[in-house]
Protein backbone atom coordinates (compact mmCIF):
# COMPACT_ATOMS: atom_id res chain seq x y z
CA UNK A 1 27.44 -10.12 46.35
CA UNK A 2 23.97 -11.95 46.36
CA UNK A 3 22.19 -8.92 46.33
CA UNK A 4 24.25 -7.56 43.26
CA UNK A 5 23.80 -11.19 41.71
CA UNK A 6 19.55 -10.76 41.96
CA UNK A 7 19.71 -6.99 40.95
CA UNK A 8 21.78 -8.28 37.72
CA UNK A 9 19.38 -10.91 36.87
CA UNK A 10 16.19 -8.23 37.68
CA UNK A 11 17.66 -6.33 34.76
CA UNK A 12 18.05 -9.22 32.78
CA UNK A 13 14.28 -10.49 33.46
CA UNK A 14 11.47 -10.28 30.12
CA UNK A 15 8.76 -7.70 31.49
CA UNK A 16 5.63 -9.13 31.97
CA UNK A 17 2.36 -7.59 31.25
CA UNK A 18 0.96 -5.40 33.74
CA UNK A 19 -2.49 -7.11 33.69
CA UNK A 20 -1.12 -10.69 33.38
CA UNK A 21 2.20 -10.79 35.46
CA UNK A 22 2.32 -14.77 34.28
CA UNK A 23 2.96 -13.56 30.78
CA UNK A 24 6.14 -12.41 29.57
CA UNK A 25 6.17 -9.83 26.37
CA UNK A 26 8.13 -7.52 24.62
CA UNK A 27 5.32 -4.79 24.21
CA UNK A 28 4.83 -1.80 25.70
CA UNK A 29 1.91 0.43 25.45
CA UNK A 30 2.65 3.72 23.27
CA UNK A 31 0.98 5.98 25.88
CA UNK A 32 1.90 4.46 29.46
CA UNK A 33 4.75 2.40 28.86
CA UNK A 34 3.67 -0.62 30.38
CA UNK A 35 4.25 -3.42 29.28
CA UNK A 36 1.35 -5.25 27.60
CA UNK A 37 0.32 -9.01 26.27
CA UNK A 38 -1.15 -9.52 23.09
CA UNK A 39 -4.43 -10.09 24.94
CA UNK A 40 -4.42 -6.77 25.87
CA UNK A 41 -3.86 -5.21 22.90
CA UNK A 42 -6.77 -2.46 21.36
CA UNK A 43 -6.74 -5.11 18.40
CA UNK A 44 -4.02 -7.19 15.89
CA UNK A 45 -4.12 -4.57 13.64
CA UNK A 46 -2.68 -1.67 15.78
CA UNK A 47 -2.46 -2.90 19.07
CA UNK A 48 -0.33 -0.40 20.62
CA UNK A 49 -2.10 0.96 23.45
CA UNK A 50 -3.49 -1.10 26.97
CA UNK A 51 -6.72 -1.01 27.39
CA UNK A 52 -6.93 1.45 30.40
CA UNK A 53 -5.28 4.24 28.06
CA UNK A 54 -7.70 3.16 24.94
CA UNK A 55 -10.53 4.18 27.70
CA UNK A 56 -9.97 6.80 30.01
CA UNK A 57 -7.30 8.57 28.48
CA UNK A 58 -3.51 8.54 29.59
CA UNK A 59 -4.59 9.86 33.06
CA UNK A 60 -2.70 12.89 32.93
CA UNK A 61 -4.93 15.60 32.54
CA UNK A 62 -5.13 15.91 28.89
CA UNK A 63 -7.87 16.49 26.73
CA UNK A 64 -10.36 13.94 25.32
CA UNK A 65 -8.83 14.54 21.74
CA UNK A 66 -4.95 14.45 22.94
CA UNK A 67 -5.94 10.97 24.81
CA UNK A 68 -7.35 9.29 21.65
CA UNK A 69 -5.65 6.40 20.75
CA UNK A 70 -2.78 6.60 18.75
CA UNK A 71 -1.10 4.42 16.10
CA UNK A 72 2.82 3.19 17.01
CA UNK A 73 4.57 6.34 15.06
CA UNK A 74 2.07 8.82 16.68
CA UNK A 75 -0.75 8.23 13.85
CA UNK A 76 -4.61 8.90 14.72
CA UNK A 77 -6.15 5.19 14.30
CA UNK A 78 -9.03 4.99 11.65
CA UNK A 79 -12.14 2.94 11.12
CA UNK A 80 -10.66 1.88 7.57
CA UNK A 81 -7.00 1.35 8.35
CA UNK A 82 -6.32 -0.03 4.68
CA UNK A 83 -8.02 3.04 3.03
CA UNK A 84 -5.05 4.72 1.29
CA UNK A 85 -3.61 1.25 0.45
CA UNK A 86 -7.32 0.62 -1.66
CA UNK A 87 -6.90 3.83 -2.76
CA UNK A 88 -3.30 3.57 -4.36
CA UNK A 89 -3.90 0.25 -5.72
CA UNK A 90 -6.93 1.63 -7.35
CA UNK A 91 -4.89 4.49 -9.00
CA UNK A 92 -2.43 2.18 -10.01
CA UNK A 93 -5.28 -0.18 -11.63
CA UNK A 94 -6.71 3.20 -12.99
CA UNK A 95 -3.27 4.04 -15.30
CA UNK A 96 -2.66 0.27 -16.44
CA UNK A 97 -6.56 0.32 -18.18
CA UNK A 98 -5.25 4.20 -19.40
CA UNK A 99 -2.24 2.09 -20.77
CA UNK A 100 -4.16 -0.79 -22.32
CA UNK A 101 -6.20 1.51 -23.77
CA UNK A 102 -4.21 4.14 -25.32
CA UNK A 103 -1.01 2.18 -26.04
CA UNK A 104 2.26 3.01 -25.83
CA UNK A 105 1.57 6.70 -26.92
CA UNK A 106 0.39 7.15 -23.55
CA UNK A 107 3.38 5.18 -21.52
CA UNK A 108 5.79 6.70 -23.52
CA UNK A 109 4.60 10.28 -22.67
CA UNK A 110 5.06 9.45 -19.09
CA UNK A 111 7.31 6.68 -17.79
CA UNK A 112 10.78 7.65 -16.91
CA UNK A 113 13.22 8.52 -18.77
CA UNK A 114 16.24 10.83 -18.94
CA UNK A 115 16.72 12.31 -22.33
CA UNK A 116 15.88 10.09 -25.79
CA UNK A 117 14.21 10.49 -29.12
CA UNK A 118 10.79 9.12 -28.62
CA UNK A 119 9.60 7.86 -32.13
CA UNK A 120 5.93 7.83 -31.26
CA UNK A 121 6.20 11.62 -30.35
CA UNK A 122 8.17 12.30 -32.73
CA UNK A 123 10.92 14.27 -30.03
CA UNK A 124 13.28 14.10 -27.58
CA UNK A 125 11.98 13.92 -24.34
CA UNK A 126 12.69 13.05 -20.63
CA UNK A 127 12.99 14.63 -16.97
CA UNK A 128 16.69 16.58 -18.71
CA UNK A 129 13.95 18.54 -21.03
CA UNK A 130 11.77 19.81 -18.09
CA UNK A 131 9.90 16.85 -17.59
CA UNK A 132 10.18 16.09 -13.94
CA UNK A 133 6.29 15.23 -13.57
CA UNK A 134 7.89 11.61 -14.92
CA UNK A 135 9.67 10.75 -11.55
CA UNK A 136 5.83 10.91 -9.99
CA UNK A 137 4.14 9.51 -12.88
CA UNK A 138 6.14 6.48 -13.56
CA UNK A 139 5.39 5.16 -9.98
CA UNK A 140 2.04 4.27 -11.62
CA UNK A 141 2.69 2.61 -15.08
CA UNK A 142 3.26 -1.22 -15.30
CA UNK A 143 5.07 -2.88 -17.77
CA UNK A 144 2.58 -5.73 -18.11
CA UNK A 145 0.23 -7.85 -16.26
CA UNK A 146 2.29 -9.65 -14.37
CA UNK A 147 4.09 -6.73 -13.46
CA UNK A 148 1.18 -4.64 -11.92
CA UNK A 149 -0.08 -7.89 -10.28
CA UNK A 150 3.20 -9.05 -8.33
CA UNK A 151 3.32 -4.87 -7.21
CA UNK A 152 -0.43 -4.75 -6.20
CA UNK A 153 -0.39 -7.91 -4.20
CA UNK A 154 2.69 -6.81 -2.64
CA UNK A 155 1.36 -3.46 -1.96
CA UNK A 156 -1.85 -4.82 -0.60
CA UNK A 157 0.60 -7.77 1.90
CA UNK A 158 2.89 -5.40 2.96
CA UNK A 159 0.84 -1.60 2.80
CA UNK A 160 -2.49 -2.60 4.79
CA UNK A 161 -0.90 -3.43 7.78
CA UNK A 162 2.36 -0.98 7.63
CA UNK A 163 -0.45 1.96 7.35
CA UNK A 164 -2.43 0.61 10.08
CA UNK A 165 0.37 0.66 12.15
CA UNK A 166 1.94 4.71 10.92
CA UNK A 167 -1.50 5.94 9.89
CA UNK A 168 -2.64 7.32 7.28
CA UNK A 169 -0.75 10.62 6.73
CA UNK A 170 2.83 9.12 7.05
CA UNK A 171 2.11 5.74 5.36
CA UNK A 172 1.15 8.24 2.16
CA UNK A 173 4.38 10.49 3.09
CA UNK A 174 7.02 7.41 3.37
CA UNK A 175 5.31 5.72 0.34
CA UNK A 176 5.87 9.10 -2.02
CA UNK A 177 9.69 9.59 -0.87
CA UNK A 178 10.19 6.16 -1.26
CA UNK A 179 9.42 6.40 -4.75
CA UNK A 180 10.54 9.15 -5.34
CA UNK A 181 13.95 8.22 -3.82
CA UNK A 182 13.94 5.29 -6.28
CA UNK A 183 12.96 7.29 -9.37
CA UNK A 184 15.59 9.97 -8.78
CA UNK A 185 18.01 7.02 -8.21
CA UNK A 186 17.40 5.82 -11.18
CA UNK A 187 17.63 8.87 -13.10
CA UNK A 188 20.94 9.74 -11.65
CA UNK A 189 22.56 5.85 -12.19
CA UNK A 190 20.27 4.64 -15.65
CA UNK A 191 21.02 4.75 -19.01
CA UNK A 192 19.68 8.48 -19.75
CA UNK A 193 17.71 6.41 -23.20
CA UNK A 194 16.71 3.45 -20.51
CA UNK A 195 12.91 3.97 -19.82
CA UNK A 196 11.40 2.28 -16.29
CA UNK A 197 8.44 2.61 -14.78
CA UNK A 198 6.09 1.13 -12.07
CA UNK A 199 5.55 1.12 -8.64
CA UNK A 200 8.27 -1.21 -6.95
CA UNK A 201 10.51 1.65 -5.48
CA UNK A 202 7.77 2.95 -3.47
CA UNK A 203 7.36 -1.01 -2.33
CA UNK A 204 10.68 -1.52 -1.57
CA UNK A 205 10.53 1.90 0.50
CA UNK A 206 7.24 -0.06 2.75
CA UNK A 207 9.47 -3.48 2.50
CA UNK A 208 11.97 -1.58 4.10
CA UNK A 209 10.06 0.67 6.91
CA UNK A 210 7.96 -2.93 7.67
CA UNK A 211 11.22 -4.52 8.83
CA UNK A 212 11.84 -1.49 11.05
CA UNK A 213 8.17 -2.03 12.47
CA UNK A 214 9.23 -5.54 13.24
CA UNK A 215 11.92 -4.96 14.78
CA UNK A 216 11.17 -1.99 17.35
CA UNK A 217 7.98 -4.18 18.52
CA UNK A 218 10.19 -7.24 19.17
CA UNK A 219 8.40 -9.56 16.14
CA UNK A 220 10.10 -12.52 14.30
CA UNK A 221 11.92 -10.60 11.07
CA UNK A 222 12.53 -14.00 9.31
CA UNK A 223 9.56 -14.02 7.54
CA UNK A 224 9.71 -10.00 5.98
CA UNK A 225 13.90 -10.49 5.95
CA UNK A 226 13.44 -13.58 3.89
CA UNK A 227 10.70 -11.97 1.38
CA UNK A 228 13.34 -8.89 1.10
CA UNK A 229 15.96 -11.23 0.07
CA UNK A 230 13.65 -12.70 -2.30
CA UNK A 231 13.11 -9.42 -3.79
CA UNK A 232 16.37 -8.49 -4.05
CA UNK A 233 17.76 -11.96 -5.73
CA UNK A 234 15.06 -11.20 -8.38
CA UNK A 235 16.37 -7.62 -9.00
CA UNK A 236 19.75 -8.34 -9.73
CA UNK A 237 19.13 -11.62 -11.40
CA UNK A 238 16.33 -10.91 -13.57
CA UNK A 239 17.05 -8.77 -16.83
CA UNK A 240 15.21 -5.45 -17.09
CA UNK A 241 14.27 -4.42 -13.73
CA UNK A 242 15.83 -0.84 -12.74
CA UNK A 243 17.66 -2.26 -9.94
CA UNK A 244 18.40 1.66 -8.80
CA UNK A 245 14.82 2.16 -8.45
CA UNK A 246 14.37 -0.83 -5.49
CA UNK A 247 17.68 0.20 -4.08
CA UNK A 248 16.54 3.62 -3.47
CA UNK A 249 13.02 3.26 -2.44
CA UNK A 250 14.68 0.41 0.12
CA UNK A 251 16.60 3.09 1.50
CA UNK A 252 14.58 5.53 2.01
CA UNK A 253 12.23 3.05 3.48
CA UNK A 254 14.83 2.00 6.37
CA UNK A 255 15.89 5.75 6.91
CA UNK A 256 12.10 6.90 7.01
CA UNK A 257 10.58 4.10 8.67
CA UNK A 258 13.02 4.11 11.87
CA UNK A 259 12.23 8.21 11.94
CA UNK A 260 8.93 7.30 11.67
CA UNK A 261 8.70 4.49 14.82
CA UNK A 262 11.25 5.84 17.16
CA UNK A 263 11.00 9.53 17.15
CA UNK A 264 10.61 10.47 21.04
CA UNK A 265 7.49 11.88 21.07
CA UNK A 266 8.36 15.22 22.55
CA UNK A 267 9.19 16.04 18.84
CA UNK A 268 7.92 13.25 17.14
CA UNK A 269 6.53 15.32 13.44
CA UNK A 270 9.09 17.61 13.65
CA UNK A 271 11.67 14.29 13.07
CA UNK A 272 9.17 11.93 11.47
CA UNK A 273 8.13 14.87 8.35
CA UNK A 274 11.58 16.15 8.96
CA UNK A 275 13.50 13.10 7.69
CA UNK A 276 11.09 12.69 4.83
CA UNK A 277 11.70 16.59 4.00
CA UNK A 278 15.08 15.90 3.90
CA UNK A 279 14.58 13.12 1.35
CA UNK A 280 12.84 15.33 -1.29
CA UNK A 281 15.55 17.70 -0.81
CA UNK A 282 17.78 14.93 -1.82
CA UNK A 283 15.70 14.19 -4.67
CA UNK A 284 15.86 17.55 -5.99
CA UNK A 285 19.69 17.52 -5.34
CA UNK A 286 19.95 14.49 -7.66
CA UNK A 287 17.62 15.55 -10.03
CA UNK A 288 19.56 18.60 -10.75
CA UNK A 289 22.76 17.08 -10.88
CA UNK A 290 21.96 14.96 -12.93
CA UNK A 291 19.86 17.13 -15.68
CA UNK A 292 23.46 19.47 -15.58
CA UNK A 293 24.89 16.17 -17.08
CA UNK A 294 22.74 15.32 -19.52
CA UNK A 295 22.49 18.90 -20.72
């Protein structure tokens, strides 16, 4: 009985890390499963490999390329890891001074919206007339300057660090499906004459995937679960914000992200680009269902 009593509370015992048995963590190291300390950590940023593997490699024969460290979901670590972050906040920056500049002309031609007579064009437009390009292109309009300020800030908060931690190929991938999950959303649920625009479905989609993160490397999720209740108190309290456009991109965030940091990684892109495949499929789905609607 005593020795079934010790082996019970074995299994219940906190690893500790493997280079400092007096500390206790909840880390492991992506390559050799060991359990690591923040100390040991490559660096805050990432910090998903042990130093040994970082250096010589995972020791099992592999090549010096297939023993380069590797973000959490299987991502090749960068020098910049914020570079596709600066780069999306500058397009976004890029279309508001296109907006400011041209006027409403310009936002009206592109923001989404499912079939209504546009006055300044003088026609009916929307994504029921052939205009899908709008479920992309509204992901980059604001509303105002508050609006693209709150969305960059967020996007620079809550991106840098989520595409540090997937790299930079599938931080781009979940950030696209995520908006486009919440643009399709909102063309299947909206108003078909209810424009909307900007850049918070894709958000939602990293607010979403970021509490995943948290969660599969042990970290408090008070503070992101707290700012995504904040978020969400705002979008059904506030008038004029297309509610079906954070709902979606949150989804597809939380079904995207978890592909994207616990696919084994035997077959780790075939699940990670597989789920987000399946996503766009969806989007098309919707799309079309909804255009045979409208028309």
């Amino acid at each position: 009985m005593d020795q079934a009593a010790d082996s019970a509370q074995d299994a219940q015992r906190v690893p500790v890390c493997y280079r400092h048995p007096d500390r206790e963590t909840g880390v492991h190291c992506t390559r050799c499963e060991r359990p690591i300390c923040p100390e040991c950590m490559v660096s805050a940023s990432v910090g998903f490999q042990c130093p040994e593997c970082v250096r010589t490699g995972s020791g099992t024969g592999h090549s010096p390329a297939a023993s380069r460290p590797r973000t959490v979901a299987g991502g090749t670590v960068s020098a910049d890891p914020r570079l596709v972050t600066k780069v999306l906040i500058g397009l976004n920056l890029a279309f508001f001074l296109v907006q400011l500049a041209v006027g409403d002309r310009f936002t009206d031609r592109f923001d989404l919206i499912g079939q209504a007579y546009v006055p300044l064009l003088g026609s009916v437009q929307g994504i029921a007339h052939g205009q899908v390009y709008r479920l992309l292109t509204a992901m980059f309009l604001h509303a105002s300057f508050i609006h693209i300020l709150f969305n960059m800030l967020s996007l620079w908060w809550i991106g840098g660090p989520l595409e540090a931690a997937l790299g930079r190929a599938r931080y781009l991938a979940l950030y696209f499906v995520s908006g486009l999950a919440g643009s399709a959303l909102s063309y299947l649920l909206a108003a078909p004459n209810q424009p909307s625009l900007g850049a918070s479905g894709a958000i939602f989609g990293l607010f979403g995937a970021t509490a995943v993160l948290m969660r599969r490397l042990n970290y408090d999720m008070r503070p992101v679960i707290a700012l995504l209740v904040i978020n969400l108190i705002f979008t059904f309290s506030w008038s004029g914000i297309a509610w079906q456009a954070h709902i979606g991109g949150l989804v597809a965030g939380l079904v995207c992200g978890y592909a994207m940091v616990h696919a084994p990684r035997r077959h780790r892109n075939l699940i990670q680009y597989g789920t987000c495949a399946l996503f766009l499929v969806a989007v098309v789905v919707l799309t079309l269902l909804r255009t045979a609607q409208l028309t």
